[in-house]
Protein backbone atom coordinates (compact mmCIF):
# COMPACT_ATOMS: atom_id res chain seq x y z
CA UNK A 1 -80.69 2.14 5.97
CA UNK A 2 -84.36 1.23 4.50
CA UNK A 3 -83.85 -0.96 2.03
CA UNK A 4 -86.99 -1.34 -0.27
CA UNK A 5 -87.97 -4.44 -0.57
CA UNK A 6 -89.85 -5.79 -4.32
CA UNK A 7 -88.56 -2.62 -5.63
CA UNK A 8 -89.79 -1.54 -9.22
CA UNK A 9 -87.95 0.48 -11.51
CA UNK A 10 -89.57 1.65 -14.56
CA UNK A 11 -87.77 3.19 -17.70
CA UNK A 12 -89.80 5.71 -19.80
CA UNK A 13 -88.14 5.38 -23.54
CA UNK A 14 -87.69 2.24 -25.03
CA UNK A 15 -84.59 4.29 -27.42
CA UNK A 16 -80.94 2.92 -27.35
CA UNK A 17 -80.76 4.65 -23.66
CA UNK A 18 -83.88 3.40 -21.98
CA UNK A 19 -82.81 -0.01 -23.42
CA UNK A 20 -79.81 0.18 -22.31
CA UNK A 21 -80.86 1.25 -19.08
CA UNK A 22 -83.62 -1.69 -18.45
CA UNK A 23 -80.47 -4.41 -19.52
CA UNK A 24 -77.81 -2.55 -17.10
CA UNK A 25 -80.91 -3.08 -14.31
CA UNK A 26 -81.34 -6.32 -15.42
CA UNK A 27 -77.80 -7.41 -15.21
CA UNK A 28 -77.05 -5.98 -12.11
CA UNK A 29 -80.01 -6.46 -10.64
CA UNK A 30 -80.68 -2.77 -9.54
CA UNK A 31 -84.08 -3.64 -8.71
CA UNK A 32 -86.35 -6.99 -8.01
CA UNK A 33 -88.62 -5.74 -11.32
CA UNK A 34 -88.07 -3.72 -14.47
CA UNK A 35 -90.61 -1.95 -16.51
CA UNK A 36 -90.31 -0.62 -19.63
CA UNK A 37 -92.45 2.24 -21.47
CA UNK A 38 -93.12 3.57 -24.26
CA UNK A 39 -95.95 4.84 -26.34
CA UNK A 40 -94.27 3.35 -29.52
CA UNK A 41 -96.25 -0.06 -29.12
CA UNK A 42 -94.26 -2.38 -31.32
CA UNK A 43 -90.95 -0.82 -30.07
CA UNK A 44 -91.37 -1.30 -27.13
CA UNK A 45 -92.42 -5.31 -26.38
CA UNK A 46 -90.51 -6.02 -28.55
CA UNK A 47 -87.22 -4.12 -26.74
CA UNK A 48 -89.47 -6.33 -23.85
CA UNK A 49 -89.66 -9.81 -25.38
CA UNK A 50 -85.26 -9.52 -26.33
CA UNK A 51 -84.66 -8.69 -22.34
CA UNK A 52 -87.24 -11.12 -21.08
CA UNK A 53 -85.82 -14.07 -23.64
CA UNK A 54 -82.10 -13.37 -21.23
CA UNK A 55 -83.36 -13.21 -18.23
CA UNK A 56 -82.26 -17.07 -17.50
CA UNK A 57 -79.00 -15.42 -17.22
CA UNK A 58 -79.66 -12.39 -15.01
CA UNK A 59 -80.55 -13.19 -11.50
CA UNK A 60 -83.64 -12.50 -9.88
CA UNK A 61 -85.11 -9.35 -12.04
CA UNK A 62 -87.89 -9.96 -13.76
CA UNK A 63 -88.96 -7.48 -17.06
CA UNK A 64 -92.54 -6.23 -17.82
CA UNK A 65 -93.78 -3.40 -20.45
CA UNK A 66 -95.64 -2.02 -23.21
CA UNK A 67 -97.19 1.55 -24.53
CA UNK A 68 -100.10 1.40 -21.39
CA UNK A 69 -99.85 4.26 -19.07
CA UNK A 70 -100.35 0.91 -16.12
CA UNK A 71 -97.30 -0.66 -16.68
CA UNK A 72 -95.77 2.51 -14.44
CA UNK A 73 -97.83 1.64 -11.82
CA UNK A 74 -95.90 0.33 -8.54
CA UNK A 75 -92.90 1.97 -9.20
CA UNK A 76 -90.64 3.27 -6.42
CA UNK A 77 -87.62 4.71 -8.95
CA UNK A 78 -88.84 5.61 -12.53
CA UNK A 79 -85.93 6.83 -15.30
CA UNK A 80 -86.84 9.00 -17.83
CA UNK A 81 -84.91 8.91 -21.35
CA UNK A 82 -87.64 9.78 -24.05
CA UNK A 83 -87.12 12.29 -26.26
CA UNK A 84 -85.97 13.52 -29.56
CA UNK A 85 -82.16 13.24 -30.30
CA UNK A 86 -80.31 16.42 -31.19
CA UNK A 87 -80.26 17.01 -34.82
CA UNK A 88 -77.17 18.42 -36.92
CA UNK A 89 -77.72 21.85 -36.89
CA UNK A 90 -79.71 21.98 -34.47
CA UNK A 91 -79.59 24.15 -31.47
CA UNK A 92 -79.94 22.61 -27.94
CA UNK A 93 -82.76 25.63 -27.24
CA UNK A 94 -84.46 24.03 -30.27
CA UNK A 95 -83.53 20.52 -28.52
CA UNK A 96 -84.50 21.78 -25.06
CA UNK A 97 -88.06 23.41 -26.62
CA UNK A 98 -89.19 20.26 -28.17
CA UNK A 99 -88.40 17.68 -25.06
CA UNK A 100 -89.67 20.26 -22.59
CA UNK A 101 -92.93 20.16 -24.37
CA UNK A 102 -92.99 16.26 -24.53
CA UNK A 103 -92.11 15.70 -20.75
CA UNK A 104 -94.90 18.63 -20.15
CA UNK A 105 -97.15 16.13 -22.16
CA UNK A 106 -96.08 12.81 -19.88
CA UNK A 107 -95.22 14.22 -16.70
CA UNK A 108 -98.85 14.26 -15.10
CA UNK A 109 -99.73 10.78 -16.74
CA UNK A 110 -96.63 9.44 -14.86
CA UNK A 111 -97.41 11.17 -11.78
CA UNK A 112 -100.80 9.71 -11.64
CA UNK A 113 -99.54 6.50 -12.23
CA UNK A 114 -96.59 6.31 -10.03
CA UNK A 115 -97.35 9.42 -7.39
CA UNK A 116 -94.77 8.27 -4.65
CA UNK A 117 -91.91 7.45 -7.34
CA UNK A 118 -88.67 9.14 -6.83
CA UNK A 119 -87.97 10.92 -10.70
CA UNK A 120 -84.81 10.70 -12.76
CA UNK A 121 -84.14 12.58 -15.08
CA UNK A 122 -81.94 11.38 -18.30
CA UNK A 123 -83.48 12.79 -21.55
CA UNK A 124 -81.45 16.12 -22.33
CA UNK A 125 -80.84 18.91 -22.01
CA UNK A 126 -81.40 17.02 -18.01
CA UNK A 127 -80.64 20.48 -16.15
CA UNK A 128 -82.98 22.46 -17.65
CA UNK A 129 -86.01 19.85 -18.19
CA UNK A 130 -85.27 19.28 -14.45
CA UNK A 131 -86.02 23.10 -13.76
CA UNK A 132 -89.21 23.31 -16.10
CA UNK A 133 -90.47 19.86 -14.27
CA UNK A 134 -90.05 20.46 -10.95
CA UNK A 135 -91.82 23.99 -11.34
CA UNK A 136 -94.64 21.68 -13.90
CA UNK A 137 -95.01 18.81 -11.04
CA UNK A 138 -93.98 20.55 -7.88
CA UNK A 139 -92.21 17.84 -6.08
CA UNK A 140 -89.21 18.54 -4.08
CA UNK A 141 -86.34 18.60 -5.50
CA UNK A 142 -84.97 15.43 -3.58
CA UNK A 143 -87.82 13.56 -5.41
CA UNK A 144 -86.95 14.70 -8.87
CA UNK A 145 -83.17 15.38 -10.32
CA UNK A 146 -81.25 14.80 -12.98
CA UNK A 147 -78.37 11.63 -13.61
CA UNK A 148 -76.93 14.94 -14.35
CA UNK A 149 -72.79 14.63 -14.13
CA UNK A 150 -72.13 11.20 -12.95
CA UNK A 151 -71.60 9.28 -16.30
CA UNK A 152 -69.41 12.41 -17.11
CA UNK A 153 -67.18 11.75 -13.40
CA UNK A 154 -66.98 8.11 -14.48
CA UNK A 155 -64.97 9.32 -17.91
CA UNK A 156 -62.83 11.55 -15.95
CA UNK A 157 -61.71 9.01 -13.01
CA UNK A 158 -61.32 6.02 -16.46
CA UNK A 159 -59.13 8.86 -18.09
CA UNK A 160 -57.26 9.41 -14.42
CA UNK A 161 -56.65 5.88 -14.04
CA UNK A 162 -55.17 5.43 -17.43
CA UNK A 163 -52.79 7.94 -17.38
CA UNK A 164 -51.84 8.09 -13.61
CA UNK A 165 -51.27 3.43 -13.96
CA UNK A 166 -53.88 3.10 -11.08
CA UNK A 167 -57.38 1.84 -11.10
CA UNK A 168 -60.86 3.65 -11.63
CA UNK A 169 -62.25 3.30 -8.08
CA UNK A 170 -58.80 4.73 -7.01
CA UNK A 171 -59.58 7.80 -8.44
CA UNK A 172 -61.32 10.41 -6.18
CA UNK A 173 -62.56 13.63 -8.55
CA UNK A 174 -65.81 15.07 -9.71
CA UNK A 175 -67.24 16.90 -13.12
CA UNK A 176 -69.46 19.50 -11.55
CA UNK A 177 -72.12 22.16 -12.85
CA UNK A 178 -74.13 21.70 -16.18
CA UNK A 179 -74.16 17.92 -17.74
CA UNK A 180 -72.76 19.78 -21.20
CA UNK A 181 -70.47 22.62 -22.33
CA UNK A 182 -69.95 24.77 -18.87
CA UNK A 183 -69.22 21.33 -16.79
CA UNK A 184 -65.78 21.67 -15.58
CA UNK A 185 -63.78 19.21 -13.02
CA UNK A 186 -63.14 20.10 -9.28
CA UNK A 187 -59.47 19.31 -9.95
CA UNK A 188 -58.97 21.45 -5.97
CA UNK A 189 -60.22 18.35 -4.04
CA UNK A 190 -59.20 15.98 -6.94
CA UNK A 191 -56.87 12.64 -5.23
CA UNK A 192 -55.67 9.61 -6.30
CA UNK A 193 -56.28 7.55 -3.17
CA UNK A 194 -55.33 10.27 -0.56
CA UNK A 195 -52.48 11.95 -2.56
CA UNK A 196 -53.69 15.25 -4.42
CA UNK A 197 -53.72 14.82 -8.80
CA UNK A 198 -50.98 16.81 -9.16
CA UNK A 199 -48.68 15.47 -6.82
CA UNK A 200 -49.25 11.84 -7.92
CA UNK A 201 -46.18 10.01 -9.26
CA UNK A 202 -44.87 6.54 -9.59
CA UNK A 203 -42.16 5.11 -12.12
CA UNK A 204 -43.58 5.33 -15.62
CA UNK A 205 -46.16 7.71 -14.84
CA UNK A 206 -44.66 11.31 -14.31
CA UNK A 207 -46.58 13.81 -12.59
CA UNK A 208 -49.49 15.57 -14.24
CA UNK A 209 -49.38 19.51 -15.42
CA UNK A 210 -52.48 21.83 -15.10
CA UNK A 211 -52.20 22.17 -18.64
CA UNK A 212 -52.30 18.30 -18.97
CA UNK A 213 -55.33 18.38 -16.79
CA UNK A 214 -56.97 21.08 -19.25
CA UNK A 215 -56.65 18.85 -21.98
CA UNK A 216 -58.27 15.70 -20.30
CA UNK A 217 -61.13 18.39 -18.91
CA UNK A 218 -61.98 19.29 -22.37
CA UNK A 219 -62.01 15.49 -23.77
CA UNK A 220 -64.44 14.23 -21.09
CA UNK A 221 -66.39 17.18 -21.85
CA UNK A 222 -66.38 16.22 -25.15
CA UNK A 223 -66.24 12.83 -25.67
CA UNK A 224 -70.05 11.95 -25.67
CA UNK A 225 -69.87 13.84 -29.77
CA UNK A 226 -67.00 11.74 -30.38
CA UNK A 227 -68.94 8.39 -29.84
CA UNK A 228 -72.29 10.32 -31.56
CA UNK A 229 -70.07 10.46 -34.54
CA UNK A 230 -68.84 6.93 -34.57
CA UNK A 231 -72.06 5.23 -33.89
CA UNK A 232 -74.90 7.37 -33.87
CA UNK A 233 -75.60 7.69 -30.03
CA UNK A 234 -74.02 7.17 -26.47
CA UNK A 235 -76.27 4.06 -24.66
CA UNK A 236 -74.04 1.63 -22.49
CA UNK A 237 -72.10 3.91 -20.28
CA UNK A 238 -75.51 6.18 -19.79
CA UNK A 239 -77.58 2.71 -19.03
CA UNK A 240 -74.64 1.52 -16.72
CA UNK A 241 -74.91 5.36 -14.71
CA UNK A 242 -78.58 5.56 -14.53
CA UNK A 243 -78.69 2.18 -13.15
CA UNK A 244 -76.48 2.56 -10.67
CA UNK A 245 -78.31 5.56 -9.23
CA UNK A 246 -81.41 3.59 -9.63
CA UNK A 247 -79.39 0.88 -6.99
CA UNK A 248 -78.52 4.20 -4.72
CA UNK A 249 -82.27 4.86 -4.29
CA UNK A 250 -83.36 1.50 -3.83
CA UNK A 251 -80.80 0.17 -1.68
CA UNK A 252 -81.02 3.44 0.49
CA UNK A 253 -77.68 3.82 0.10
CA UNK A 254 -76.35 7.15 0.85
CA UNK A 255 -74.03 7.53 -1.52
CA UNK A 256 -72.18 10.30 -2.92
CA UNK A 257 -72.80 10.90 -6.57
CA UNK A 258 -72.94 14.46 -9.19
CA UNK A 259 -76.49 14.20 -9.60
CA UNK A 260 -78.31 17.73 -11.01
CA UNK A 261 -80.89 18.71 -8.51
CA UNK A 262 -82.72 22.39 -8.26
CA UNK A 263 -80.70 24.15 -6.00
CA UNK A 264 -81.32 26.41 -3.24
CA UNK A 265 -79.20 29.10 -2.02
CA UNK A 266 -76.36 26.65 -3.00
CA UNK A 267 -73.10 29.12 -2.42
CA UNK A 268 -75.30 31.98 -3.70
CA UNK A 269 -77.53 29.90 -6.65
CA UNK A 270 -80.68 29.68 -6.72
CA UNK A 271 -83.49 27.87 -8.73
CA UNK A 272 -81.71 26.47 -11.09
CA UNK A 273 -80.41 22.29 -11.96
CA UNK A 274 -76.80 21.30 -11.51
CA UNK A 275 -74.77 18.56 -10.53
CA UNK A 276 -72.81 19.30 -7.71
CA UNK A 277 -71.93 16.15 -4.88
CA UNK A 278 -75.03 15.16 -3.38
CA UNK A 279 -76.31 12.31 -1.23
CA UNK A 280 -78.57 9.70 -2.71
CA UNK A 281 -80.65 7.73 -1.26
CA UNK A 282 -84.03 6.11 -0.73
CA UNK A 283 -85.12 10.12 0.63
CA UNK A 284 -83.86 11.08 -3.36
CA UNK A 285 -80.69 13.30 -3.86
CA UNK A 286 -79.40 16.58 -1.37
CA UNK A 287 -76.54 18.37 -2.37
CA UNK A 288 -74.14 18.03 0.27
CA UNK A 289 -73.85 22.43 1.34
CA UNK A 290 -70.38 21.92 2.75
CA UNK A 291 -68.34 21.02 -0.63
CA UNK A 292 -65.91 23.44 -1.04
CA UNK A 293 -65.07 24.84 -4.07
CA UNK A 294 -61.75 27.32 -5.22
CA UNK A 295 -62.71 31.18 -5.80
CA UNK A 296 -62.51 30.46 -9.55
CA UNK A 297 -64.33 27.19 -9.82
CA UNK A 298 -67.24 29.13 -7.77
CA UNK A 299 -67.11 31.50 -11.14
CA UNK A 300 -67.45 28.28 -13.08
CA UNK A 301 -70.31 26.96 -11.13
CA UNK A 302 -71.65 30.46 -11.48
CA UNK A 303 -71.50 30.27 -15.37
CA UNK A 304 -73.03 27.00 -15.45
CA UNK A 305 -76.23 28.47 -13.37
CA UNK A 306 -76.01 31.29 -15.56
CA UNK A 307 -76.43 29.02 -19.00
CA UNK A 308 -78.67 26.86 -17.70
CA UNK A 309 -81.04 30.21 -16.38
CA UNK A 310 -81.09 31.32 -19.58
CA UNK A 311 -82.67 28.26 -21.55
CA UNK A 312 -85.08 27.76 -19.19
CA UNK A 313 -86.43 31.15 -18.90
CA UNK A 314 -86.64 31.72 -22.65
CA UNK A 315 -88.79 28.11 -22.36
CA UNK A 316 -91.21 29.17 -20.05
């Protein structure tokens, strides 16, 4: 493994997410320095001055930003959360139209500034600005992906845990396909520890149904709207994610995570973003071609590519 040594890590949006993501980085120190960026100048040092007044308390990570285009410069990872949120009534084409064309706007800025950087993208829709920027920058697809499903895996393995009395990390299970309403679980090769979900039972916790399983599918699925409507927008989990691929990169780990990479001739898909298990590391993200999947979550997967096919191309 290559570790990379004074590793930089700059966040693009200085919004509750790219906030949140610079003080997850901070914390854990994902990477010896943050950035921050945004071209909403008083935003922006000032998100900079509140981290850089803590960092007595976290470690060795030091903080930097501001609205110049230079502050990206260095960077081996950089994040990407700017963008408008989605408004009520608002579709997510309308959503998708209007961040497309800002990340159209930034991308070549940031590639100028930061040309060997490995890009993630966070802002959504992430599958399909992933499509329309890898076609935009042409970089390999290893080099620029999505965080895609891994904050929603993390909300299916919490709800796991709970109900089946065991801890997160015990749980072994994926969300899969399009980061939004297609996403489904790969409940076939789902395990707690080695035993498979629906065989799992100890004294208090009886063993799961399929329709049990259905119901805690469609809450993960859904629960990013239920914390919308409570408090106006999901930030900690998403900043906790993000970093934590960030420390995958940087730390040439090689770890398994759901990121949302174009795929190629991925059991039949082509050309499009989703988040199937991939390997990250300090290469980027490749989805791992042998995960198997059951004849009908294929047809899921296949939905998802179809969903996300059909945004992009009426973006283009």
């Amino acid at each position: 493994m290559t570790v990379i040594e004074n590793s930089k890590l700059t966040v693009v949006g200085a919004g509750s997410v790219g906030s949140s993501t610079a003080y997850a980085a901070l914390i854990r120190g994902s990477a010896r320095h943050v950035a921050l960026y945004d071209i909403a100048t008083a935003k922006v040092e000032a998100e900079v001055l509140d981290l850089a007044h803590g960092t007595q308390f976290t470690g060795s990570s030091d903080i930097v930003g501001g609205s110049d285009i230079s502050v990206v410069e260095g960077s081996h990872v950089v994040v990407i959360t700017a963008g408008a949120k989605q408004n009520p009534g608002q579709t997510r084409i309308e959503l998708a139209g209007v961040n497309a064309g800002i990340l159209k706007t930034m991308l070549p800025q940031l590639l100028e500034a930061a040309p060997h950087a490995i890009y993630v993208i966070v802002t959504n829709p992430c599958d399909v600005l992933t499509v329309l920027a890898r076609e935009d920058t042409g970089l390999p697809p290893e080099r620029i992906f999505a965080s895609g499903t891994v904050l929603d895996t993390s909300r299916l393995r919490w709800k796991l845990g709970e109900r089946a009395g065991v801890s997160t990390s015990s749980v072994h299970a994926y969300i899969v396909g399009e980061h939004g309403d297609t996403e489904f679980p790969l409940w076939s090769k789902a395990t707690i520890g080695t035993v498979p979900i629906l065989e799992w039972e100890t004294d208090g916790h009886p063993r799961m149904t399929p329709d049990e399983l259905d119901a805690i599918a469609v809450d993960v699925r859904d629960a990013a709207y239920k914390v919308i409507l409570g408090k106006g927008a999901t930030n900690y989990a998403i900043g906790l994610s993000s970093a934590r691929i960030v420390e995958a990169i940087l730390r040439d780990e090689h770890a398994v995570m759901p990121v949302s990479t174009v795929l190629h001739d991925y059991h039949g898909i082509d050309g499009v973003a989703l988040s199937v298990p991939s390997v990250v590391s300090a290469s980027g993200a490749v989805p791992i071609r042998e995960t198997p999947f059951s004849a009908s979550e294929l047809g899921l997967l296949r939905r998802s590519a179809d969903a996300i096919r059909e945004v992009a191309a009426s973006l283009r």
